[in-house]
Every structure is written in C-alpha cells, then in structure tokens.
PDB file of N, CA and C in Angstrom:
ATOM      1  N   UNK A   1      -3.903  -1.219  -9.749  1.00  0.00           N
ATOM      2  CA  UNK A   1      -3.183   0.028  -9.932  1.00  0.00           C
ATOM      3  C   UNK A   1      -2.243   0.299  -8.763  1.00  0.00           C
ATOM      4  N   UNK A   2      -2.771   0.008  -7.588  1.00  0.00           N
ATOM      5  CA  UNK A   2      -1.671  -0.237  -6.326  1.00  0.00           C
ATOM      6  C   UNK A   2      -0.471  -0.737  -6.909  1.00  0.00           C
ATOM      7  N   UNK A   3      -0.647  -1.675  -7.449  1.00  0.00           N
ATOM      8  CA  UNK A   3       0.739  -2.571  -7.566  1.00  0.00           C
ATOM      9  C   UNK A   3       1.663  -1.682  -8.533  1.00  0.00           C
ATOM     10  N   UNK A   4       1.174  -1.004  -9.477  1.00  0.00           N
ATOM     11  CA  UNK A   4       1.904  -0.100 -10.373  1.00  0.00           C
ATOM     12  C   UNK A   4       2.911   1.243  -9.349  1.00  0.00           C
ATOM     13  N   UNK A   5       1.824   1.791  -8.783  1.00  0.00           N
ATOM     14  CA  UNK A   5       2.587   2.758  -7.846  1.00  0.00           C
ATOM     15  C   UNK A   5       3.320   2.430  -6.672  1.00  0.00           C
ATOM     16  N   UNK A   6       3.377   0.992  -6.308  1.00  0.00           N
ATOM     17  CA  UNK A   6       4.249   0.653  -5.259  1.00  0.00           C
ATOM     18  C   UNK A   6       5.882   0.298  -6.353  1.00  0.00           C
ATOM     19  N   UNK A   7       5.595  -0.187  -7.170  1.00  0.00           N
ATOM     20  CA  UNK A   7       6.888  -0.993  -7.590  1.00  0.00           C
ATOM     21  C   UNK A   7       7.450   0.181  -8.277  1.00  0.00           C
ATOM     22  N   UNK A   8       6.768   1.204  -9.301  1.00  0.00           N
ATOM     23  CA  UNK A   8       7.472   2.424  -9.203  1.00  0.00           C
ATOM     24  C   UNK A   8       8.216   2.931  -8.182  1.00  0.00           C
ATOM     25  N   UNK A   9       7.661   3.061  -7.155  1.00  0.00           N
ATOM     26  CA  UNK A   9       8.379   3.377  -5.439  1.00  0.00           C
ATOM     27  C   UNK A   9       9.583   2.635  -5.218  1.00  0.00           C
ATOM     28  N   UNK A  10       9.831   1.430  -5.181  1.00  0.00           N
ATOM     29  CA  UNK A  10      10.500   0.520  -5.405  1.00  0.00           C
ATOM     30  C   UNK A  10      11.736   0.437  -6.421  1.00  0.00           C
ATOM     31  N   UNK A  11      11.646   0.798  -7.699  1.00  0.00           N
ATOM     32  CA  UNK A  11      12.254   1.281  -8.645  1.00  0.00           C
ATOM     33  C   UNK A  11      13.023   2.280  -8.044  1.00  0.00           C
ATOM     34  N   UNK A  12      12.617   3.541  -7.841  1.00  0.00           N
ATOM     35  CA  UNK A  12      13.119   4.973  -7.387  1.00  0.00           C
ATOM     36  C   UNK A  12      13.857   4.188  -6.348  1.00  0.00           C
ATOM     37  N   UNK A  13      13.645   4.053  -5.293  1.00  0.00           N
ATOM     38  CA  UNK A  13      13.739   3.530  -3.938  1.00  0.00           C
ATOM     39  C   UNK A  13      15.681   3.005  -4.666  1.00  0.00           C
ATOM     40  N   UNK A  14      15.736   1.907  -5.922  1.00  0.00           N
ATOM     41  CA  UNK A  14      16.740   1.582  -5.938  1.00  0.00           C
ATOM     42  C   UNK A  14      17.712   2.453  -6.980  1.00  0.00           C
ATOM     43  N   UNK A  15      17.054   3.192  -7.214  1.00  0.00           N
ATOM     44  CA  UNK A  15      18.226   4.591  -8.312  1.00  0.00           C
ATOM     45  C   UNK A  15      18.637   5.615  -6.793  1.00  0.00           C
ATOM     46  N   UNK A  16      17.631   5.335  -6.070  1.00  0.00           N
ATOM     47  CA  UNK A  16      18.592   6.095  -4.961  1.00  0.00           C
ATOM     48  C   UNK A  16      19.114   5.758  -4.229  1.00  0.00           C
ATOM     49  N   UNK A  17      20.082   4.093  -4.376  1.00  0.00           N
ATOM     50  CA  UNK A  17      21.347   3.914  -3.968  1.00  0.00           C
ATOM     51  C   UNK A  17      22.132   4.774  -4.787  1.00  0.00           C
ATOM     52  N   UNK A  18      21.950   4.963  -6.241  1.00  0.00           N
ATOM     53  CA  UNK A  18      23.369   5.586  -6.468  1.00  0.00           C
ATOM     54  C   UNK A  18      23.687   6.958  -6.250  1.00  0.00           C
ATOM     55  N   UNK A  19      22.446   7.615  -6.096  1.00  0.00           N
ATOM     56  CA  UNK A  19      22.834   9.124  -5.027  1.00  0.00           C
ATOM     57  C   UNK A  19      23.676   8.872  -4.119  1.00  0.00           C
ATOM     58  N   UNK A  20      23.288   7.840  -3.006  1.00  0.00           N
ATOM     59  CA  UNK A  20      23.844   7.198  -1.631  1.00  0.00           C
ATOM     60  C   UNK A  20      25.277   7.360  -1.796  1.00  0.00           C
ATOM     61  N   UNK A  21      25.292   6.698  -2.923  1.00  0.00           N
ATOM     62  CA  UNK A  21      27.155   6.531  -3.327  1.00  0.00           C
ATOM     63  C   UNK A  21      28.074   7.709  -3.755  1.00  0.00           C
ATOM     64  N   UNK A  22      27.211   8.235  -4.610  1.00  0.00           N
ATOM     65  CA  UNK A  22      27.354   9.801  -5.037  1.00  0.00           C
ATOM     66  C   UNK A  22      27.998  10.736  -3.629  1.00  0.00           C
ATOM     67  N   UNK A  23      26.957  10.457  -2.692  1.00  0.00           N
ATOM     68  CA  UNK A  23      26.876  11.181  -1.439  1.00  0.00           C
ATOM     69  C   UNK A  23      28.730  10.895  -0.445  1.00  0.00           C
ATOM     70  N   UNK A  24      28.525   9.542  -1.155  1.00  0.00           N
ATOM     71  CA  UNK A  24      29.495   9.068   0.374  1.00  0.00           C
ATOM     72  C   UNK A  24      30.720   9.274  -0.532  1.00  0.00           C
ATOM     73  N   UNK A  25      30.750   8.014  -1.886  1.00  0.00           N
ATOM     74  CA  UNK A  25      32.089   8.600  -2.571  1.00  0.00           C
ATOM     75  C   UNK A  25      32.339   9.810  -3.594  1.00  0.00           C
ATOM     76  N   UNK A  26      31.037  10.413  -3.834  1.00  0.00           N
ATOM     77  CA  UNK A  26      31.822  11.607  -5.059  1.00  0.00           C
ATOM     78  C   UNK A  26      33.184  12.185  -4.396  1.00  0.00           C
ATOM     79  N   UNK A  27      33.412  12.401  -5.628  1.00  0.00           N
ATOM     80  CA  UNK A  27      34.905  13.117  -5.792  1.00  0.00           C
ATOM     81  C   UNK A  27      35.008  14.743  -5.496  1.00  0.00           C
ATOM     82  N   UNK A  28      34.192  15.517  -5.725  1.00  0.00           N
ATOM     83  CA  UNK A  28      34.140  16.726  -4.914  1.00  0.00           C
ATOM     84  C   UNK A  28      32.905  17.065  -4.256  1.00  0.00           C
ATOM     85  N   UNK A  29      32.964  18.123  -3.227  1.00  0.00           N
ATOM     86  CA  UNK A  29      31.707  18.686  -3.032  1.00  0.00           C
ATOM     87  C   UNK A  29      30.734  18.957  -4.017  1.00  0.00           C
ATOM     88  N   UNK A  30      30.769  19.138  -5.093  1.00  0.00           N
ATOM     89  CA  UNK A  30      29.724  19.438  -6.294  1.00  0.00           C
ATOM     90  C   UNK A  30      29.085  18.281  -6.297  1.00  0.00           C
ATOM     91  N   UNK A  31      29.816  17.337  -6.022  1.00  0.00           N
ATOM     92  CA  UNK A  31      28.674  15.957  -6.923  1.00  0.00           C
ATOM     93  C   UNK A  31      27.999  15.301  -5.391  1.00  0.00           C
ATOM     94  N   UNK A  32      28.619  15.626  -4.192  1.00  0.00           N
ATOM     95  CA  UNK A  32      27.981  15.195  -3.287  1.00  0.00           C
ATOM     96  C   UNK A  32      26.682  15.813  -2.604  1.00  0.00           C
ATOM     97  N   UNK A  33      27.046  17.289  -3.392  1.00  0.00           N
ATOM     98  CA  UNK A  33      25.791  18.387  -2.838  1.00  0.00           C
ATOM     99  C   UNK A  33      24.692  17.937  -4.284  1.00  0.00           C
ATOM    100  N   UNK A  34      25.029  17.402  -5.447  1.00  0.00           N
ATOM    101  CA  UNK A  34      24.158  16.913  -6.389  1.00  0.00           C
ATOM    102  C   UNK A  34      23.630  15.491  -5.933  1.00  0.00           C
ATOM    103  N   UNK A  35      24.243  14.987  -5.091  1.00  0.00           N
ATOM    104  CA  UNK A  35      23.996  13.572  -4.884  1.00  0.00           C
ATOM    105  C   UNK A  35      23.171  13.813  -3.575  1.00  0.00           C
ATOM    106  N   UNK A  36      23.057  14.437  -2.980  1.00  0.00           N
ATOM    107  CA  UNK A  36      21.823  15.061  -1.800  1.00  0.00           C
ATOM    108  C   UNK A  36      20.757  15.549  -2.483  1.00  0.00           C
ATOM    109  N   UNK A  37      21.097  16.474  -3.456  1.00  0.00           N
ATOM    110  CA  UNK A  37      19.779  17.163  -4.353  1.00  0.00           C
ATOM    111  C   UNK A  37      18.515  15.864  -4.756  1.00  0.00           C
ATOM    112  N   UNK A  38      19.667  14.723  -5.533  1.00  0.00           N
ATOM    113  CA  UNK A  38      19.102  13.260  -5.934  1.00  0.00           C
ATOM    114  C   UNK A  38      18.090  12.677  -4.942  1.00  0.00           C
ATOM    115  N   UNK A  39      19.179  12.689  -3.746  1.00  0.00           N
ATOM    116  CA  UNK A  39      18.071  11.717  -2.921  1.00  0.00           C
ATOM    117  C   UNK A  39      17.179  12.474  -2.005  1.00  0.00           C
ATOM    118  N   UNK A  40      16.952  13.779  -1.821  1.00  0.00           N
ATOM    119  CA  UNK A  40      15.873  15.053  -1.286  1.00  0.00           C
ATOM    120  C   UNK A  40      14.925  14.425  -2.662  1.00  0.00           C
ATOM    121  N   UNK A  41      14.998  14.778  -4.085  1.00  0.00           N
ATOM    122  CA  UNK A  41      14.017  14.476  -5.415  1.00  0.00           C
ATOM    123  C   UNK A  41      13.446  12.929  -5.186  1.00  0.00           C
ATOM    124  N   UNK A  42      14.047  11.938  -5.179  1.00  0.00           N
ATOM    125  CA  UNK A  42      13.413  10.723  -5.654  1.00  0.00           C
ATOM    126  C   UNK A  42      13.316  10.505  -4.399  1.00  0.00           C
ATOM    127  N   UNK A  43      13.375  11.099  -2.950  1.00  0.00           N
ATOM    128  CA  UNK A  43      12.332  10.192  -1.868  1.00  0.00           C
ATOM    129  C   UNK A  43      11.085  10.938  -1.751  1.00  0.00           C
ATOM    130  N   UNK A  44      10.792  12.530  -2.437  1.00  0.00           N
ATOM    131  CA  UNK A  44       9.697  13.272  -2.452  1.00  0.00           C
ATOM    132  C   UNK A  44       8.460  12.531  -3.505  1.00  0.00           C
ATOM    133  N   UNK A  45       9.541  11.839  -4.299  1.00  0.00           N
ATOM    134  CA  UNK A  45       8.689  11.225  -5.783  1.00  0.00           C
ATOM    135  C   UNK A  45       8.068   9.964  -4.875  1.00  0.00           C
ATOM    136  N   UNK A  46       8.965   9.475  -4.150  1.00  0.00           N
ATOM    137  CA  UNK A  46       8.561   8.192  -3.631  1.00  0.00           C
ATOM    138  C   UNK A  46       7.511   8.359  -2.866  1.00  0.00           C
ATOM    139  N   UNK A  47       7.603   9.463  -1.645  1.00  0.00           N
ATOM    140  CA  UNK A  47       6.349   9.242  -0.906  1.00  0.00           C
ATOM    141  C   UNK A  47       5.315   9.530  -1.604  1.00  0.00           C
ATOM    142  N   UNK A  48       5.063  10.617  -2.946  1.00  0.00           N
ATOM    143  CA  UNK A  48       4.180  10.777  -3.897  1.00  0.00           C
ATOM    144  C   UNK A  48       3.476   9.339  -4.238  1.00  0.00           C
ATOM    145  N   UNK A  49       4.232   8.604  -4.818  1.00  0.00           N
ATOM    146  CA  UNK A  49       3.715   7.121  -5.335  1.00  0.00           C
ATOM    147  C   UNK A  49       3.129   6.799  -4.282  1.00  0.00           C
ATOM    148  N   UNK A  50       3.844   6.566  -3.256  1.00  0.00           N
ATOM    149  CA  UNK A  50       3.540   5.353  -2.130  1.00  0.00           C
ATOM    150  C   UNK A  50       1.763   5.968  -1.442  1.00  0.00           C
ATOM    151  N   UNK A  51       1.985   7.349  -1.160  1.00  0.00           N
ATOM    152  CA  UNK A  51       0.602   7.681  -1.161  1.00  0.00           C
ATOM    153  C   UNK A  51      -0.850   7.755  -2.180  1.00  0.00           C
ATOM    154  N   UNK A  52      -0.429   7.607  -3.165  1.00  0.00           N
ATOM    155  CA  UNK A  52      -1.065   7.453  -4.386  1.00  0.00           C
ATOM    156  C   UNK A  52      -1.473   6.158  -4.102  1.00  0.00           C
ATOM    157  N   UNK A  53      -0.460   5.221  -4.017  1.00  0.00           N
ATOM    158  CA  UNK A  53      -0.797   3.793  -3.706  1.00  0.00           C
ATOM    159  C   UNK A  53      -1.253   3.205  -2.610  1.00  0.00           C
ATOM    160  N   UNK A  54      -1.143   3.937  -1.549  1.00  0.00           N
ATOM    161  CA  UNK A  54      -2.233   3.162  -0.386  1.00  0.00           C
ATOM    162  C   UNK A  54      -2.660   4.112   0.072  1.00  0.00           C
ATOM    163  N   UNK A  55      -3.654   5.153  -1.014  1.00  0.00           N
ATOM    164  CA  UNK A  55      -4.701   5.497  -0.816  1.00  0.00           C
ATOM    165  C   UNK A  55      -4.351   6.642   0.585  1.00  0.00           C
ATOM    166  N   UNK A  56      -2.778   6.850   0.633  1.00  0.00           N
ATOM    167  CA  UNK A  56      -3.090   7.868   1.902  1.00  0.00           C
ATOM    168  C   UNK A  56      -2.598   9.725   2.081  1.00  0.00           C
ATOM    169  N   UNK A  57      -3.775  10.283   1.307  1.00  0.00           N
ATOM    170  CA  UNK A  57      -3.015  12.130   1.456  1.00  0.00           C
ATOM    171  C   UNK A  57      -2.479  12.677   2.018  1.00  0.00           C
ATOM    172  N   UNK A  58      -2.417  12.349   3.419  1.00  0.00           N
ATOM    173  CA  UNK A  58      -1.417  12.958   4.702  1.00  0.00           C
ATOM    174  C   UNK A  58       0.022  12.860   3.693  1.00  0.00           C
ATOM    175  N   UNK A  59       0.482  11.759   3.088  1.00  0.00           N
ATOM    176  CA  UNK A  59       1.600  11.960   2.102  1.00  0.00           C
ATOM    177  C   UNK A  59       2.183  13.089   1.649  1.00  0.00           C
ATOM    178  N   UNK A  60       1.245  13.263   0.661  1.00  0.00           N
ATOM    179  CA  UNK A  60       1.162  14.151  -0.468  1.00  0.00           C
ATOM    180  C   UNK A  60       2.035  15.573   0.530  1.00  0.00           C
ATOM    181  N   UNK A  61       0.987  15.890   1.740  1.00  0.00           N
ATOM    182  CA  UNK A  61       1.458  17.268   3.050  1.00  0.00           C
ATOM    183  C   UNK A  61       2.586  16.757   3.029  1.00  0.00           C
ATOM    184  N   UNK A  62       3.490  15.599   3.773  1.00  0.00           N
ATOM    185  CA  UNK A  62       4.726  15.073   4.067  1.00  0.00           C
ATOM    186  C   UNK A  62       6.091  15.649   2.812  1.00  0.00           C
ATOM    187  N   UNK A  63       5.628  15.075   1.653  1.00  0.00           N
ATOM    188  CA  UNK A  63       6.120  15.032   0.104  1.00  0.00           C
ATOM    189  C   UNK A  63       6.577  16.682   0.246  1.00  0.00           C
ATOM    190  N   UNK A  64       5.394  17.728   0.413  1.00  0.00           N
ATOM    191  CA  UNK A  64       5.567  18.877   0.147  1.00  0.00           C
ATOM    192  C   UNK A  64       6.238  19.388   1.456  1.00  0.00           C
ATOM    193  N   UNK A  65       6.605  19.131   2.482  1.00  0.00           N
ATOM    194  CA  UNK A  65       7.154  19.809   3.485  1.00  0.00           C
ATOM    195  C   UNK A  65       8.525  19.232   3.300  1.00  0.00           C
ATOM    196  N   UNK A  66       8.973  18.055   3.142  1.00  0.00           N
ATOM    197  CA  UNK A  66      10.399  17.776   2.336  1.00  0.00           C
ATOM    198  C   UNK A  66      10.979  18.932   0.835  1.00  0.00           C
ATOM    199  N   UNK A  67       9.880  18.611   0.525  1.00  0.00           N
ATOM    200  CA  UNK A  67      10.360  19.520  -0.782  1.00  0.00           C
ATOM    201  C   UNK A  67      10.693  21.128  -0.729  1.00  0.00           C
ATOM    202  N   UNK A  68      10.030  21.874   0.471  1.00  0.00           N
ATOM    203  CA  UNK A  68      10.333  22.965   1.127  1.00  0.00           C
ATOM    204  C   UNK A  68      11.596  23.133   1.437  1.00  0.00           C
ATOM    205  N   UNK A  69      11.895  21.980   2.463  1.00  0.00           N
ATOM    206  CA  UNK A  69      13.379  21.788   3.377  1.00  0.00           C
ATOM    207  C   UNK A  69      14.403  21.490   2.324  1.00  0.00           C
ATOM    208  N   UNK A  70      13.834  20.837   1.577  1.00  0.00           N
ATOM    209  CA  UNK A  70      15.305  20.676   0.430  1.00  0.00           C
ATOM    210  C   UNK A  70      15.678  21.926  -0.515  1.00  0.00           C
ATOM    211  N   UNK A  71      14.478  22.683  -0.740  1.00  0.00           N
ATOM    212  CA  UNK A  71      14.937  24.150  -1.158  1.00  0.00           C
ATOM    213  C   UNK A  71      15.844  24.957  -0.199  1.00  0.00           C
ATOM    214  N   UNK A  72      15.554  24.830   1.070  1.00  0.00           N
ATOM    215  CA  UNK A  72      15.911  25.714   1.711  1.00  0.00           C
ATOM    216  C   UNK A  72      17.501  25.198   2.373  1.00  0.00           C
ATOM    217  N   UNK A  73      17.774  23.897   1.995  1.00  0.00           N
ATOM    218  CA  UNK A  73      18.987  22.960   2.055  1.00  0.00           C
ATOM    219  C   UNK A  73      20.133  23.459   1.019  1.00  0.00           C
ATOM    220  N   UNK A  74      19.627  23.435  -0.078  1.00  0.00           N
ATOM    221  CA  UNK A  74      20.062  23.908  -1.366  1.00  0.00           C
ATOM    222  C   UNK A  74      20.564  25.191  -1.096  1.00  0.00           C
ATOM    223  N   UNK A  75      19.780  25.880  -0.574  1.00  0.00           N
ATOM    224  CA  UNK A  75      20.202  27.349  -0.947  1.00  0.00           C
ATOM    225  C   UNK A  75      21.336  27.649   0.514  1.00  0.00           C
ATOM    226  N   UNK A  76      20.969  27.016   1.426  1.00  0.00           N
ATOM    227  CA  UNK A  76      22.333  26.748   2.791  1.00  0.00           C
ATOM    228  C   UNK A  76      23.540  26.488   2.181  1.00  0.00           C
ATOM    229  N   UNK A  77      23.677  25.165   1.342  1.00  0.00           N
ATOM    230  CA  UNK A  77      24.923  24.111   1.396  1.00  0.00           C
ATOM    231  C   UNK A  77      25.451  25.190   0.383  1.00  0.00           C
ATOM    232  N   UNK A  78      24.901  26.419  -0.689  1.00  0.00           N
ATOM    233  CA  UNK A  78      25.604  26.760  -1.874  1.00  0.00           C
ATOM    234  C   UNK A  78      26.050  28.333  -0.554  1.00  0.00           C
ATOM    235  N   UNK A  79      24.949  28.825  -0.065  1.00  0.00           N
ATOM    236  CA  UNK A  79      25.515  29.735   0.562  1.00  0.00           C
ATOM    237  C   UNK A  79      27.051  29.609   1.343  1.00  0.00           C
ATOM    238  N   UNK A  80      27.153  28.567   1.901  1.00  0.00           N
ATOM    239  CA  UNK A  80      28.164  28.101   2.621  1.00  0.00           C
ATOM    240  C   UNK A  80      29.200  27.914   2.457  1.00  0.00           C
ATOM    241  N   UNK A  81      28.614  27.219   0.710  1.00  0.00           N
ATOM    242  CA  UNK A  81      30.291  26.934   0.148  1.00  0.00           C
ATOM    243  C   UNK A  81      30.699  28.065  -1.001  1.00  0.00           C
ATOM    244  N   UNK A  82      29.788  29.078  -0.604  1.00  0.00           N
ATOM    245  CA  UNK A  82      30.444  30.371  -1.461  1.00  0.00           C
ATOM    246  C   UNK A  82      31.395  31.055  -0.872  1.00  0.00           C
ATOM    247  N   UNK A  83      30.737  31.292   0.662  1.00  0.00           N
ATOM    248  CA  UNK A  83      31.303  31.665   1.863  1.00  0.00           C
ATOM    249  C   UNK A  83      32.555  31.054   2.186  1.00  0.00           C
ATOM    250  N   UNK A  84      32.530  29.969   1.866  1.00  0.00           N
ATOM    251  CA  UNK A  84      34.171  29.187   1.843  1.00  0.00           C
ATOM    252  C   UNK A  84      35.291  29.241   0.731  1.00  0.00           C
ATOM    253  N   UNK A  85      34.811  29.586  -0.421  1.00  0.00           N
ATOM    254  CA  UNK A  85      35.693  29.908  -1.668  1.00  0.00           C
ATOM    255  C   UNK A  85      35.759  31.412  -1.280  1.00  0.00           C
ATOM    256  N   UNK A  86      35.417  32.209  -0.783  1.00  0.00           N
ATOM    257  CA  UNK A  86      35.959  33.718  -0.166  1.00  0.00           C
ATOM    258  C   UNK A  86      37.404  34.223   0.021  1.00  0.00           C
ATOM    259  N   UNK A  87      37.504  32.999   1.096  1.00  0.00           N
ATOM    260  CA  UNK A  87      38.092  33.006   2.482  1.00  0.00           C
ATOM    261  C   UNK A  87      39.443  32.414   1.932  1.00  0.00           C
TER     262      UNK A  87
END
C-alpha cells in the first residue's frame, strides 16, 4: 500500500509542473495567482500521501499549517490586487 501512496505523490508531484509554468508564463495575473493556488493544493495533497505512506503524522500538522498560509496568501494576493485596480 506504500507503493500506492508514494507514486500517487509522484503523479501530483508531476501535474505540478504545469502550475510551475502557469506561475512563470501565464498571461495575466489571474492565471498566475491560479497557478500558485495549484501548487499551495497539490503539494498539501502530496505531503498528505507521502505521510500516509511512510507511516509519518507530523505530516498530516505540516499539510495543515500550509493549508492555513495558503488561505491567508489567497486572501493577500486578491486584497492587493483590488487595491491596485483602485488606483
């Protein structure tokens, strides 16, 4: 069952190159602040698996304190760029 939840990890691990790309080349701020959203989601999923898979819960704490910071990322990068369509 290890082997199931690592290569899942692995999987994710490679759909989030195309956030990466999202990140570096999208075409506006919308898809690059979606392409951060991407890779904040599938590395929270990842450490999920990866702790699942070698058996280690300290994870799971890790997983959820990312997932905090990326809420609170989210709600920065939109504040910011509201604050900039103002002006």
């Amino acid at each position: 069952m290890t082997d199931v939840f690592v290569a899942a990890a692995l999987a994710l691990l490679l759909t989030m190159t195309a956030g990466l790309a999202r990140v570096v080349f999208g075409p506006t701020p919308a898809d690059r602040m979606m392409g951060v959203q991407l890779l904040g989601t599938t590395g929270i999923a990842v450490l999920l698996l990866l702790g699942l898979g070698f058996a280690v819960p300290a994870l799971a704490d890790v997983a959820l304190i990312f997932a905090l910071l990326a809420a609170v990322s989210v709600t920065a990068l939109t504040r910011r760029r509201v604050g900039q369509d103002r002006s």
